[in-house]
C-alpha atoms as a PDB file:
ATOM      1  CA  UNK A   1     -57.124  29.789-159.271  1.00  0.00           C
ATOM      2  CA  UNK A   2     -54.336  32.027-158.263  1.00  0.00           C
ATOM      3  CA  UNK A   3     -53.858  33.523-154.555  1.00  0.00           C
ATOM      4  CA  UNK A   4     -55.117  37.178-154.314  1.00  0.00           C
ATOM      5  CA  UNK A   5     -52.317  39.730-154.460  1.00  0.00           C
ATOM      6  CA  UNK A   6     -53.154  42.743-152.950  1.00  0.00           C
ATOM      7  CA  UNK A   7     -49.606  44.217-154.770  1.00  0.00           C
ATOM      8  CA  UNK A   8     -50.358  43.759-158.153  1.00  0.00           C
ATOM      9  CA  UNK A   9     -52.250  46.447-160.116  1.00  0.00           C
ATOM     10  CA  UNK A  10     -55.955  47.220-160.480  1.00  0.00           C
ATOM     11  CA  UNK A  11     -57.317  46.882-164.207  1.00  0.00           C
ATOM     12  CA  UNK A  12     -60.008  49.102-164.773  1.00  0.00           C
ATOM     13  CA  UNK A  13     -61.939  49.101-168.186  1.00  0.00           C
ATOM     14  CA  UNK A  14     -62.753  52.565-169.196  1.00  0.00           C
ATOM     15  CA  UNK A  15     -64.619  53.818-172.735  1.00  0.00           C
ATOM     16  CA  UNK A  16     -65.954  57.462-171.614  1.00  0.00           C
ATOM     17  CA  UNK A  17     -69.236  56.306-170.157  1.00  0.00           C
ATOM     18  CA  UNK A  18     -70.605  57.557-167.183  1.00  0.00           C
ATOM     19  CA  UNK A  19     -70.525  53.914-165.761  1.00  0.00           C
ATOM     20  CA  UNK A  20     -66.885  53.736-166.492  1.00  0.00           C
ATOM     21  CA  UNK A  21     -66.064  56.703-165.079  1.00  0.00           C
ATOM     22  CA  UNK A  22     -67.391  55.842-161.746  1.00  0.00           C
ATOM     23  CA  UNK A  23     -65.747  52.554-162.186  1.00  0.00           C
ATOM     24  CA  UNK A  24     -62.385  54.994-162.831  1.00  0.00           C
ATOM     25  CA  UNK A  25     -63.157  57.004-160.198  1.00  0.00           C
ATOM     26  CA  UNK A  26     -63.400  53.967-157.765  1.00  0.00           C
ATOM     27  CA  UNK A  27     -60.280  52.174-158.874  1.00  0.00           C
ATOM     28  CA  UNK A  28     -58.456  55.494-157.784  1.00  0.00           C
ATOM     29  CA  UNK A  29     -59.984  55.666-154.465  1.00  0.00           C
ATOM     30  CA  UNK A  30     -58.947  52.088-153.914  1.00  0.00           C
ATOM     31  CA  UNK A  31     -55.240  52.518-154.958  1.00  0.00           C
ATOM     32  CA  UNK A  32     -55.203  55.557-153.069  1.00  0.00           C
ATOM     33  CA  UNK A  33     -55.569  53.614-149.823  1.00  0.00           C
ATOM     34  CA  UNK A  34     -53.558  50.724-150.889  1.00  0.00           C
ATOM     35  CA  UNK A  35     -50.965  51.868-152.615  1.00  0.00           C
ATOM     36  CA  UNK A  36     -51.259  49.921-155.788  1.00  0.00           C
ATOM     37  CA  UNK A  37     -50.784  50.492-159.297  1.00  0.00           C
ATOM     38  CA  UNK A  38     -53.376  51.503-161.829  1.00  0.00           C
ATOM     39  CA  UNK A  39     -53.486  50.391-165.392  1.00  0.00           C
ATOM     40  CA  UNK A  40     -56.625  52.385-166.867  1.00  0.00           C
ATOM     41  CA  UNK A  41     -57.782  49.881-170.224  1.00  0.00           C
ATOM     42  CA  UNK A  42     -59.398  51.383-172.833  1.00  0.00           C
ATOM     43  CA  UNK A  43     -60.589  48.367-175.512  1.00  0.00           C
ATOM     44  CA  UNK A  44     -61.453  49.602-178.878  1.00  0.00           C
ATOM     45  CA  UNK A  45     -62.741  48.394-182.190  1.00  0.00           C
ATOM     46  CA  UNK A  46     -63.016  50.412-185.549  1.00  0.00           C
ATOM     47  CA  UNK A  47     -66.954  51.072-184.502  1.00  0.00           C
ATOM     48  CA  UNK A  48     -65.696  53.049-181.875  1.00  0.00           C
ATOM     49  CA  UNK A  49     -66.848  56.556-183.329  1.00  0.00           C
ATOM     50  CA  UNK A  50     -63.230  57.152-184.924  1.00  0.00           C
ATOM     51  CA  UNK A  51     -65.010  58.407-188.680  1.00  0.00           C
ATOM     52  CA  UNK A  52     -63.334  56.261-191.839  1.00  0.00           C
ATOM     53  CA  UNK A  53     -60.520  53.545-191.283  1.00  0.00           C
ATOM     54  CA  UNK A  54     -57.186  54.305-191.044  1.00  0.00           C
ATOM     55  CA  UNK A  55     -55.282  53.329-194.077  1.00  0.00           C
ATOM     56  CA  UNK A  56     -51.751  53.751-193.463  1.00  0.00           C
ATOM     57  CA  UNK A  57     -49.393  53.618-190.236  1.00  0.00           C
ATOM     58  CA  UNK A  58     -49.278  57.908-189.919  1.00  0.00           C
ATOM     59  CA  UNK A  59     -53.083  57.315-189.554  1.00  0.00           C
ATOM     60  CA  UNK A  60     -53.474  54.534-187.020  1.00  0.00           C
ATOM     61  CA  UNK A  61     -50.760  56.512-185.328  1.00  0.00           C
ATOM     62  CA  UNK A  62     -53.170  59.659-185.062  1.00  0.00           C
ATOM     63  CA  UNK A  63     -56.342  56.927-183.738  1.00  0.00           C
ATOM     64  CA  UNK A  64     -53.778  56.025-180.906  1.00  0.00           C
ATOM     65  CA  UNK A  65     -52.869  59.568-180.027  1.00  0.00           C
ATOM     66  CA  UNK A  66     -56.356  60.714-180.104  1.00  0.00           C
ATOM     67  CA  UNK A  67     -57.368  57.623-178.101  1.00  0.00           C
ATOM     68  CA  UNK A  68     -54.175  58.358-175.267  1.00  0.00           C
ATOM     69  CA  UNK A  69     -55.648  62.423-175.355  1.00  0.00           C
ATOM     70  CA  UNK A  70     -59.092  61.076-174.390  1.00  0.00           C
ATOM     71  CA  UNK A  71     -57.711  58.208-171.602  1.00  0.00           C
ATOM     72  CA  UNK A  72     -55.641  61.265-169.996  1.00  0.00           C
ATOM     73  CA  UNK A  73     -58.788  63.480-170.093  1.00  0.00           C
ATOM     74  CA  UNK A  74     -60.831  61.365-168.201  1.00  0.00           C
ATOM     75  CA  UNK A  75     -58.096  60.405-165.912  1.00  0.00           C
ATOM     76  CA  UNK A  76     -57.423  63.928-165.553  1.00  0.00           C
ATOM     77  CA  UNK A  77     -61.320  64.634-164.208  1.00  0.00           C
ATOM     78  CA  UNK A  78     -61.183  61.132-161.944  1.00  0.00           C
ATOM     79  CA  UNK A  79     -58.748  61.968-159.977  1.00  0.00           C
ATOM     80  CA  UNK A  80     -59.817  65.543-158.855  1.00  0.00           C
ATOM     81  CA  UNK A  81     -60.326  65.492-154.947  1.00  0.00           C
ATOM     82  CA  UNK A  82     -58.127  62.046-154.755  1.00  0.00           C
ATOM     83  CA  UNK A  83     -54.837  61.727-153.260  1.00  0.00           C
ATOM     84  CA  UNK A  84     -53.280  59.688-155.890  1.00  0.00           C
ATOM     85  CA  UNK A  85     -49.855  59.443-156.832  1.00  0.00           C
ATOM     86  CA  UNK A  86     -49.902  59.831-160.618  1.00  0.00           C
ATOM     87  CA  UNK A  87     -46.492  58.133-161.579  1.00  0.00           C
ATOM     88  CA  UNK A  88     -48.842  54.971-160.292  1.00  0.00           C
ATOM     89  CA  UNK A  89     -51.250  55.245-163.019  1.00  0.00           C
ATOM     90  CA  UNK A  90     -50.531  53.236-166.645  1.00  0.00           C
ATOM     91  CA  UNK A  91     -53.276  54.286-169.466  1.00  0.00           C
ATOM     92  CA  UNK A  92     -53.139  51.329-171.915  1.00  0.00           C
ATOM     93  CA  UNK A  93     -55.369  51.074-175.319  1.00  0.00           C
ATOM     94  CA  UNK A  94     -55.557  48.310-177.454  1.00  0.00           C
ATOM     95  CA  UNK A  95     -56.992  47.368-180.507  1.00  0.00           C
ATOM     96  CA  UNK A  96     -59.653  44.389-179.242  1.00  0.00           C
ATOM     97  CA  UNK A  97     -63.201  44.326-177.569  1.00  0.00           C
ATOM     98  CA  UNK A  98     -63.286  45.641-173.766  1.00  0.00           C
ATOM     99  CA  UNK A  99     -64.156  42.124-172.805  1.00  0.00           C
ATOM    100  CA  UNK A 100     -60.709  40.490-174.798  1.00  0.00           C
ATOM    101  CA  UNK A 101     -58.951  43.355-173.575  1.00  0.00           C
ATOM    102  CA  UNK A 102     -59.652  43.357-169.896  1.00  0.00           C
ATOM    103  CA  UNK A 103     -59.380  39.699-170.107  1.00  0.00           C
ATOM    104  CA  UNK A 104     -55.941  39.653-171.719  1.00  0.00           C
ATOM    105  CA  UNK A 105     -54.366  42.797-169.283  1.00  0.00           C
ATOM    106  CA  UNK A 106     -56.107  41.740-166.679  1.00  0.00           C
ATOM    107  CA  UNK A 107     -55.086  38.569-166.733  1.00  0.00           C
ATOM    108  CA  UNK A 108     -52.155  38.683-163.361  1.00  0.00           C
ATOM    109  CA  UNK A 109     -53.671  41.710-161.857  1.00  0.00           C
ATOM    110  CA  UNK A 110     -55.025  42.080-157.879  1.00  0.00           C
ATOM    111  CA  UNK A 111     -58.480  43.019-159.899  1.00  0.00           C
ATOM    112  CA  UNK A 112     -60.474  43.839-162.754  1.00  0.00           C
ATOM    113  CA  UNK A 113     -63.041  47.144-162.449  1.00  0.00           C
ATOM    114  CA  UNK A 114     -65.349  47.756-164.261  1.00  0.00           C
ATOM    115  CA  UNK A 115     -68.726  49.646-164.638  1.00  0.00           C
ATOM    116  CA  UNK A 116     -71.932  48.372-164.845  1.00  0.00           C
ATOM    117  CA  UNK A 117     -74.271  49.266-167.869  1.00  0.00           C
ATOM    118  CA  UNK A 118     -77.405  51.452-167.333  1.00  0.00           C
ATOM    119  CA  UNK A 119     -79.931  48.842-169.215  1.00  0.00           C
ATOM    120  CA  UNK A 120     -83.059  48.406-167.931  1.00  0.00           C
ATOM    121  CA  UNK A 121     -83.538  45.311-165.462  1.00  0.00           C
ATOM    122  CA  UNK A 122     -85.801  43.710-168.011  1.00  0.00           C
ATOM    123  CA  UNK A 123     -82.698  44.059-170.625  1.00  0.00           C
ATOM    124  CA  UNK A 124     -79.897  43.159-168.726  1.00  0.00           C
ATOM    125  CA  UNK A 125     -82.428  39.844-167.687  1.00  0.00           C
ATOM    126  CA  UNK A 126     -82.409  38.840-171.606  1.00  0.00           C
ATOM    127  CA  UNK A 127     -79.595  40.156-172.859  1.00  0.00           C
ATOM    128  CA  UNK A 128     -77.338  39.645-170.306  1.00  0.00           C
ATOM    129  CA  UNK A 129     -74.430  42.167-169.607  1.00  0.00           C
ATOM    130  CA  UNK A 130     -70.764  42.649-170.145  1.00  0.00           C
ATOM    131  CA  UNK A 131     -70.014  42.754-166.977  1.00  0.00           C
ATOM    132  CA  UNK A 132     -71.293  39.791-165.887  1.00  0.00           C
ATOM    133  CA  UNK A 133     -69.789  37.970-168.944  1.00  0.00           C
ATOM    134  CA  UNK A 134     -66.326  39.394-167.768  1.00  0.00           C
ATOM    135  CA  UNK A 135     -66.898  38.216-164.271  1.00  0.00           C
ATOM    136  CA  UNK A 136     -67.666  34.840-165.421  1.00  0.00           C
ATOM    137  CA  UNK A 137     -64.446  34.658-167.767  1.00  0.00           C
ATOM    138  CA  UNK A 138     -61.954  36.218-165.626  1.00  0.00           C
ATOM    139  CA  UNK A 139     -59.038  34.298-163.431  1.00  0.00           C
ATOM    140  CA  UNK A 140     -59.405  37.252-161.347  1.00  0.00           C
ATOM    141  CA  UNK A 141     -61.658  39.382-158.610  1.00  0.00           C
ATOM    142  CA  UNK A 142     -63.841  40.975-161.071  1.00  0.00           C
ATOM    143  CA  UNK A 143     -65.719  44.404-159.547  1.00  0.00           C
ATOM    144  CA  UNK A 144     -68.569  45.604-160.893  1.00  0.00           C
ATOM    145  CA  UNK A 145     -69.177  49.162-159.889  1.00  0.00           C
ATOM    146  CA  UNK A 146     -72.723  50.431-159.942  1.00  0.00           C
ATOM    147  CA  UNK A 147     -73.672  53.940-161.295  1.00  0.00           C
ATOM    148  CA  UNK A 148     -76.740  55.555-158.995  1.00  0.00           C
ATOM    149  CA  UNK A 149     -79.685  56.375-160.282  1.00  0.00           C
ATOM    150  CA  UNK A 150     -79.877  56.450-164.215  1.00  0.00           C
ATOM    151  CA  UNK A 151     -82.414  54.672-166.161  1.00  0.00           C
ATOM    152  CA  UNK A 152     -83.596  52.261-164.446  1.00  0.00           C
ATOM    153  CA  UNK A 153     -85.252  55.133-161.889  1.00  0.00           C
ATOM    154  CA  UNK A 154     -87.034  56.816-164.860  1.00  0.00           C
ATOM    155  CA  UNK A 155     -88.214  53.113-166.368  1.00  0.00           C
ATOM    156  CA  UNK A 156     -89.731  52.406-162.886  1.00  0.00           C
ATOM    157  CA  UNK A 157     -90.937  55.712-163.290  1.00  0.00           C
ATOM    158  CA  UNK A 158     -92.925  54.912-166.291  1.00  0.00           C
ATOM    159  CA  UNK A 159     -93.914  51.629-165.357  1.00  0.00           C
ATOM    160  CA  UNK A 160     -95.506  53.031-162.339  1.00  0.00           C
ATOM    161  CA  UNK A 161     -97.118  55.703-164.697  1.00  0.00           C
ATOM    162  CA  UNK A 162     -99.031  53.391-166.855  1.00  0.00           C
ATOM    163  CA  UNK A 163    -100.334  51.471-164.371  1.00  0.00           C
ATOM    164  CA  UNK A 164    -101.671  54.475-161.990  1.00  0.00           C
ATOM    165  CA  UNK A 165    -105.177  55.259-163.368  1.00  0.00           C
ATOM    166  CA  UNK A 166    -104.860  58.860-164.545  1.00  0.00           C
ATOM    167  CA  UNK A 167    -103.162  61.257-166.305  1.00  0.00           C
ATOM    168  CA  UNK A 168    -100.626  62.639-164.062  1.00  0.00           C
ATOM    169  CA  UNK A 169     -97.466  61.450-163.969  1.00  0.00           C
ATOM    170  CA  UNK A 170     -96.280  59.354-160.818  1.00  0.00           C
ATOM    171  CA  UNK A 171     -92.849  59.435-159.202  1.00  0.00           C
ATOM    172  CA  UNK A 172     -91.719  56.004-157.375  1.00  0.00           C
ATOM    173  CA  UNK A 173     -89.259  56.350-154.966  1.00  0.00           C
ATOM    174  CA  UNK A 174     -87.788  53.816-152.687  1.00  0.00           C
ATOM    175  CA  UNK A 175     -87.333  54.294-149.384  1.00  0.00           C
ATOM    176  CA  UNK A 176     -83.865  54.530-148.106  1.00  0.00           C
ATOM    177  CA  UNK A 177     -81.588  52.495-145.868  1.00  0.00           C
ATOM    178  CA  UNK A 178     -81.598  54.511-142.676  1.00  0.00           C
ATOM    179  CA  UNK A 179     -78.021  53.507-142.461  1.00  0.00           C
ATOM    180  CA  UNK A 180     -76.112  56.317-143.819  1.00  0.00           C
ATOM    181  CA  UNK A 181     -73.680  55.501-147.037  1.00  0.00           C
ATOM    182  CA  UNK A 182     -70.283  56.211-145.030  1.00  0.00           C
ATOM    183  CA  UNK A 183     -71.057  53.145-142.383  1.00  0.00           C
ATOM    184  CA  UNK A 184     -72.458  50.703-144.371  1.00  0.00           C
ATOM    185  CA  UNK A 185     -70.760  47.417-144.121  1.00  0.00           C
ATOM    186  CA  UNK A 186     -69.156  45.256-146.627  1.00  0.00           C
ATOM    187  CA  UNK A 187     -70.846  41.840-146.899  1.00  0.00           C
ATOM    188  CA  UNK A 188     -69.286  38.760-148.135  1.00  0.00           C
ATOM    189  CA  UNK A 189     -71.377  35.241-148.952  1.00  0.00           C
ATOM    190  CA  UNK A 190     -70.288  32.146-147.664  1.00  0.00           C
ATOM    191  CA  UNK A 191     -71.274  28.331-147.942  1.00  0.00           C
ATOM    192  CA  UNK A 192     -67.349  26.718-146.747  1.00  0.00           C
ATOM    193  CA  UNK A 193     -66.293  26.410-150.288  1.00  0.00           C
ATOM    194  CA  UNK A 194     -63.015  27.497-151.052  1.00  0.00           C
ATOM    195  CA  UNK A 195     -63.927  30.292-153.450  1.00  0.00           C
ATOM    196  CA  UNK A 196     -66.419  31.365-150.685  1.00  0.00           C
ATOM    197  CA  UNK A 197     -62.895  31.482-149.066  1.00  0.00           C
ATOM    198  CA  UNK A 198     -61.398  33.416-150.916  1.00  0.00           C
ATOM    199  CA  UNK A 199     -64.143  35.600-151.006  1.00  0.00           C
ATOM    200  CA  UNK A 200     -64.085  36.001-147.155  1.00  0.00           C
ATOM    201  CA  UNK A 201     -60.458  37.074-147.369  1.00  0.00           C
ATOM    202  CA  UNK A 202     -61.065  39.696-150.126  1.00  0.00           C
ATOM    203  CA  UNK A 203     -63.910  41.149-148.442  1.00  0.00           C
ATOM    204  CA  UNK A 204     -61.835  41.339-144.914  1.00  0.00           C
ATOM    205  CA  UNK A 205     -59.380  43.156-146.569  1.00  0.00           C
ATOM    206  CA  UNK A 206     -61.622  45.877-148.423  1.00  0.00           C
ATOM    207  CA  UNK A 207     -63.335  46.277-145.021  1.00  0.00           C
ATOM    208  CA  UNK A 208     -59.744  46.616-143.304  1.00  0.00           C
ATOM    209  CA  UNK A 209     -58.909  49.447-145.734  1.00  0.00           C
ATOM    210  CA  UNK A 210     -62.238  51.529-145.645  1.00  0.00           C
ATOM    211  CA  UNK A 211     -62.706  51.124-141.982  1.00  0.00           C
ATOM    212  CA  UNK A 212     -65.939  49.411-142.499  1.00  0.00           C
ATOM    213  CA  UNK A 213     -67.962  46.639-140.383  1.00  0.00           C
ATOM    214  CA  UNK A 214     -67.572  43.304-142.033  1.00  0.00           C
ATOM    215  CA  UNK A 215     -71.043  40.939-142.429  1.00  0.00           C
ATOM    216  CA  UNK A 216     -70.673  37.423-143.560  1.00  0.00           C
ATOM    217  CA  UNK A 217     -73.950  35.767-144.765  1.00  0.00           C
ATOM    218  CA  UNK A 218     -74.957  32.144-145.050  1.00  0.00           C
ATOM    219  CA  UNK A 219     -77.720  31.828-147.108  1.00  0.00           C
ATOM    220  CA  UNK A 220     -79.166  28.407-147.425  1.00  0.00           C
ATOM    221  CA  UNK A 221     -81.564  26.159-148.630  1.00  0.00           C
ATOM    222  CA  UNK A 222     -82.319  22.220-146.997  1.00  0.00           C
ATOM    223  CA  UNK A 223     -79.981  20.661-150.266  1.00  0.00           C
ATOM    224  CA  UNK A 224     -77.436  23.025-148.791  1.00  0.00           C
ATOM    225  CA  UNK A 225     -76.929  21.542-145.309  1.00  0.00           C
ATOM    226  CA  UNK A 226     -75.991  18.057-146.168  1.00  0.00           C
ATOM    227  CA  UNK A 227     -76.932  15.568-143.861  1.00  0.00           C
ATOM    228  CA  UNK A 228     -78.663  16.867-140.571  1.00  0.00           C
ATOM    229  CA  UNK A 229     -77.664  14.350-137.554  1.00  0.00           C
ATOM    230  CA  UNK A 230     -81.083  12.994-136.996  1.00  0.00           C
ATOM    231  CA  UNK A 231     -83.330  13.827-139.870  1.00  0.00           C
ATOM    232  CA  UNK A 232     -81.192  10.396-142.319  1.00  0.00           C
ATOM    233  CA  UNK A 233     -84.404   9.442-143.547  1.00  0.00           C
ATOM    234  CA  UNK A 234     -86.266  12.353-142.670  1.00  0.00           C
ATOM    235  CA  UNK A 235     -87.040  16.132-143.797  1.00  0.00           C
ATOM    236  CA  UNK A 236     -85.754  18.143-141.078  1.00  0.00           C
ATOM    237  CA  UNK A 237     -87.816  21.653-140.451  1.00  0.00           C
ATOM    238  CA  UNK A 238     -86.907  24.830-140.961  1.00  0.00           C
ATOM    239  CA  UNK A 239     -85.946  25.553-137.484  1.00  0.00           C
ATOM    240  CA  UNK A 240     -84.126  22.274-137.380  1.00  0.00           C
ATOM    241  CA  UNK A 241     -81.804  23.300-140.387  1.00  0.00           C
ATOM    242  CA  UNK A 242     -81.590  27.253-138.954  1.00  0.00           C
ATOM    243  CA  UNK A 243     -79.771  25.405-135.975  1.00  0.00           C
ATOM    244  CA  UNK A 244     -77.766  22.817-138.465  1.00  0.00           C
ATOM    245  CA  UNK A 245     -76.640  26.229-140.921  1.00  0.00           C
ATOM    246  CA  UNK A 246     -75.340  28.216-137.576  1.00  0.00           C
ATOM    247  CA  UNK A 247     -73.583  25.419-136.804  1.00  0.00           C
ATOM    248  CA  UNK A 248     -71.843  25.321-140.098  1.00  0.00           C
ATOM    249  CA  UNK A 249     -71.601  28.996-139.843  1.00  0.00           C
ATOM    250  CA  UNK A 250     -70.032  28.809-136.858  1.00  0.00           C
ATOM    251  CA  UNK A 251     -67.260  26.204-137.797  1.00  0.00           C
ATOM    252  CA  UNK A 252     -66.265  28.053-140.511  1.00  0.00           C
ATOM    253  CA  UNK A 253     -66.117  31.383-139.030  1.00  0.00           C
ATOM    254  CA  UNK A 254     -63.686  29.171-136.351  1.00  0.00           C
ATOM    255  CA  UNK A 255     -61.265  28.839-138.607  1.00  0.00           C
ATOM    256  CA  UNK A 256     -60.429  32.001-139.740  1.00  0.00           C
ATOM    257  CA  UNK A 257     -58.015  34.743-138.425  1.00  0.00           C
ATOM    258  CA  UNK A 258     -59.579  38.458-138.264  1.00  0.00           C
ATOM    259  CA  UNK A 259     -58.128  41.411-137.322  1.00  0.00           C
ATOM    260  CA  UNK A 260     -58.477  43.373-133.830  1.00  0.00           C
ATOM    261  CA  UNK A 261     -59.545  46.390-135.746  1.00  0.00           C
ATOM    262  CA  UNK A 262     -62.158  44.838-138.054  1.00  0.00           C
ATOM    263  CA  UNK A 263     -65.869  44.243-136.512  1.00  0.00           C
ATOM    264  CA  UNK A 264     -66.826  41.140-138.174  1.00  0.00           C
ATOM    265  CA  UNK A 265     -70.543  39.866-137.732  1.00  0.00           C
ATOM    266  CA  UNK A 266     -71.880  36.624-139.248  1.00  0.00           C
ATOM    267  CA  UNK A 267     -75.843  35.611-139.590  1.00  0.00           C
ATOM    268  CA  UNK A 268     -77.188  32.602-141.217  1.00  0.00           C
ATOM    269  CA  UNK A 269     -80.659  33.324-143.612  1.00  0.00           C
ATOM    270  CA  UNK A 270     -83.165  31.362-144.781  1.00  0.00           C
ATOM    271  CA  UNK A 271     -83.280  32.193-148.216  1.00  0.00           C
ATOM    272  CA  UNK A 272     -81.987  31.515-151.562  1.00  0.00           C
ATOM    273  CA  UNK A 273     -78.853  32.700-152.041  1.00  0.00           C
ATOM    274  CA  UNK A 274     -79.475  35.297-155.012  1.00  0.00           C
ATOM    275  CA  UNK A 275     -82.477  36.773-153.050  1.00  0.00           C
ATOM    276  CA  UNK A 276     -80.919  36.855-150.011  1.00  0.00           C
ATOM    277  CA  UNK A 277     -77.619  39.119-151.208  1.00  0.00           C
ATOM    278  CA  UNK A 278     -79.643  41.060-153.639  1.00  0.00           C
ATOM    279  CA  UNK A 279     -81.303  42.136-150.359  1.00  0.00           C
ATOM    280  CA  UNK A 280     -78.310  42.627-148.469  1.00  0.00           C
ATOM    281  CA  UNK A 281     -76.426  44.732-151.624  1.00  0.00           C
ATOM    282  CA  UNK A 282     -79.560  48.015-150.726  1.00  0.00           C
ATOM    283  CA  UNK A 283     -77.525  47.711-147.206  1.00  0.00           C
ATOM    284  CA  UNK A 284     -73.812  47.450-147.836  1.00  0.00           C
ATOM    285  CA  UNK A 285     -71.213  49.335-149.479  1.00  0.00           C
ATOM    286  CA  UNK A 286     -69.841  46.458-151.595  1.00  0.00           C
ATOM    287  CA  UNK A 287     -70.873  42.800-151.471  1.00  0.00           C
ATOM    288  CA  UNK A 288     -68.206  40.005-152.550  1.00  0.00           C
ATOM    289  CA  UNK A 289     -69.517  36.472-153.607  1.00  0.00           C
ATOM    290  CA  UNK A 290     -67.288  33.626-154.899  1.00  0.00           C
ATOM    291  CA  UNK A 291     -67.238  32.557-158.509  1.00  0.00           C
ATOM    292  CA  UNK A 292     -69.336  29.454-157.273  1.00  0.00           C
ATOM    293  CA  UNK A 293     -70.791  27.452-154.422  1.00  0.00           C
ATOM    294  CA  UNK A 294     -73.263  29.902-153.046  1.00  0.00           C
ATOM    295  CA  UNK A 295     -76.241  28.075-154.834  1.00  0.00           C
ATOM    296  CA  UNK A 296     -75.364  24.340-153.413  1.00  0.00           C
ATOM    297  CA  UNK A 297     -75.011  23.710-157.390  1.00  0.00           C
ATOM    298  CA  UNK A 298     -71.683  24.468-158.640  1.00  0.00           C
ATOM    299  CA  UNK A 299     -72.956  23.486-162.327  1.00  0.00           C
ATOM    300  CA  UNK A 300     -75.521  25.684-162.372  1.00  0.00           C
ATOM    301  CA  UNK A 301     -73.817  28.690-160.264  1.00  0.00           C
ATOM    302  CA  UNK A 302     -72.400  31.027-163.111  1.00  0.00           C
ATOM    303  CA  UNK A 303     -75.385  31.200-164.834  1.00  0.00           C
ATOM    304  CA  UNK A 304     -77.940  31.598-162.092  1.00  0.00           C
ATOM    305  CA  UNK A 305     -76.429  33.508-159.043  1.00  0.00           C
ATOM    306  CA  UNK A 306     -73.589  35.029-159.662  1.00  0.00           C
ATOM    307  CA  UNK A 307     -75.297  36.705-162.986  1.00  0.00           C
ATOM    308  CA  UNK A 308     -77.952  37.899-161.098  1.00  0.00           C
ATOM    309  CA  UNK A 309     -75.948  39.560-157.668  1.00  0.00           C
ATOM    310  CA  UNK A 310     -74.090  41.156-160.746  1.00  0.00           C
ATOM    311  CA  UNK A 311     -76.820  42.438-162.910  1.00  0.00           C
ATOM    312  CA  UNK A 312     -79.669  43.212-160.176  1.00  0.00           C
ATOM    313  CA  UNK A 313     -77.345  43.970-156.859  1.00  0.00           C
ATOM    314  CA  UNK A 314     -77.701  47.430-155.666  1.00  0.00           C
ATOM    315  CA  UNK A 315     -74.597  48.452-155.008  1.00  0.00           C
ATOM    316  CA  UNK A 316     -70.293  47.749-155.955  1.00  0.00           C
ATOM    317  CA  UNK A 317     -69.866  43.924-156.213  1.00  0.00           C
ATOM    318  CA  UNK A 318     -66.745  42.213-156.855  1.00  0.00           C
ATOM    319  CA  UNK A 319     -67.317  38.291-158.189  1.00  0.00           C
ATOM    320  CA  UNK A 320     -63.848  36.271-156.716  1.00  0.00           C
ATOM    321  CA  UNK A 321     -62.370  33.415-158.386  1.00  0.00           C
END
């Protein structure tokens, strides 16, 4: 695990999707306020829809010009309406799968953006997803940038069409957050780990820049509080270990150093830890969770929770190693 640099550049995957384009778009925003670097990857293979293979160096030399034409393009349409210097911005393409690619670039930067993929939950439950793959691989913050609306709106949609007696049609909509978009916090998970750390700091830091409140959630389970002084041979209740997880809560928000013009509030939640941040992501502007820890089973962590906040969270995650 390296320290987080907040001076090296952003990595951002992009392929021409609407989902990377946001994630573009987002990694722009970001540097615009931090002053970073941008190195804009674009991971291809010969599937890419490039027509029959090259077959001598003046033609692979076309495939990389065409390739640079399209990387400026969509820069070109990002950063409309963004005050962002563009002698920051590197556009890289390389011959390799996003994944290899992001991984390889990626490998020293402050972060690694990317877009998340418009499946369908029931998909992205069995197949899994690329960005949670890359998030699981990486050395480094990984954000996953979510896309609104899309396909999972009409697939709810028809779900809630077939099982409405009827002919007509039926719309679902969820209700909103009454908390408008622009002052929705940031909210970090914690357990005292060291990733969960590590998280904290990244997610002070994004709040610092946007001007945003900070929220720091414990979510816990009884295998997640240790011992409880008292209950040694006992099973403590759950008002018993709400006291025991403020406590922790409380210690570890002790030790750290927050700035006068960040407001920071911490709250300690009965719940599993997936749940309980899924929840959280319809409220925030951008949840950060640590690599591992948050489930109380480091083992099982990368496949269970961080995989899910990823695939199912409602809005920008970043995963920090």
């Amino acid at each position: 695990m390296t320290e987080l640099n907040t001076k090296a550049d952003i990595v951002v995957g992009v392929d021409g999707s609407d989902e990377s384009f946001a994630a573009l778009k987002w990694t722009l925003e970001e540097a615009s306020l931090t002053g970073q670097s941008v190195n804009a990857v674009f991971g291809w293979t010969h599937s890419w829809d490039m027509g029959a293979e090259p077959d001598s160096d003046e033609a692979w030399a076309k495939v990389r010009h065409d390739i640079a034409n399209e990387l400026r393009e969509w820069v070109e349409r990002a950063t409309k309406g963004i005050d962002f210097d563009p002698a920051n911005l590197k556009l890289t393409s390389v011959k390799a799968s996003g994944t290899t690619a992001l991984l390889q670039i990626g490998h020293d930067a402050q972060q690694i953006v990317v877009g998340r993929r418009s499946l369908g939950r029931v998909a992205r439950w069995f197949l899994g997803s690329l960005s949670a793959s890359l998030a699981e691989e990486a050395e480094v913050p990984v954000t996953v940038v979510r896309l609104s609306g899309g396909e999972e709106e009409s697939v709810t949609d028809a779900i809630a069409s077939a099982l409405t007696p009827g002919d007509q049609p039926v719309h679902y909509e969820q209700p909103e957050p009454e908390t408008e978009p622009e002052i929705r916090p940031v909210v970090v998970g914690v357990d005292g780990s060291e990733i969960s750390r590590r998280a904290f700091d990244f997610a002070l830091e994004e709040a610092r820049i946007h001007h945003r409140p900070l929220h720091v959630m414990f979510c816990w389970q009884l295998r997640d509080l240790g011992a409880v002084p008292g209950y040694e041979n006992a099973v403590p209740s759950v008002e018993v270990g709400q006291q025991r997880a403020e406590e922790i809560l409380n210690g570890l928000m002790a030790k750290v150093s927050i700035p006068e013009d960040v407001q920071v509030t911490a709250n300690a939640f009965h719940i599993r830890a997936s749940k309980g941040l899924i929840a959280a992501s319809r409220y925030a502007s951008h949840l950060v969770v640590g690599s591992r820890g948050l489930s109380g089973l480091d083992a099982h962590f990368l496949g269970s929770v961080s995989r899910q906040i990823v695939n199912f969270a409602e809005c920008t995650v970043t995963v920090v190693h």
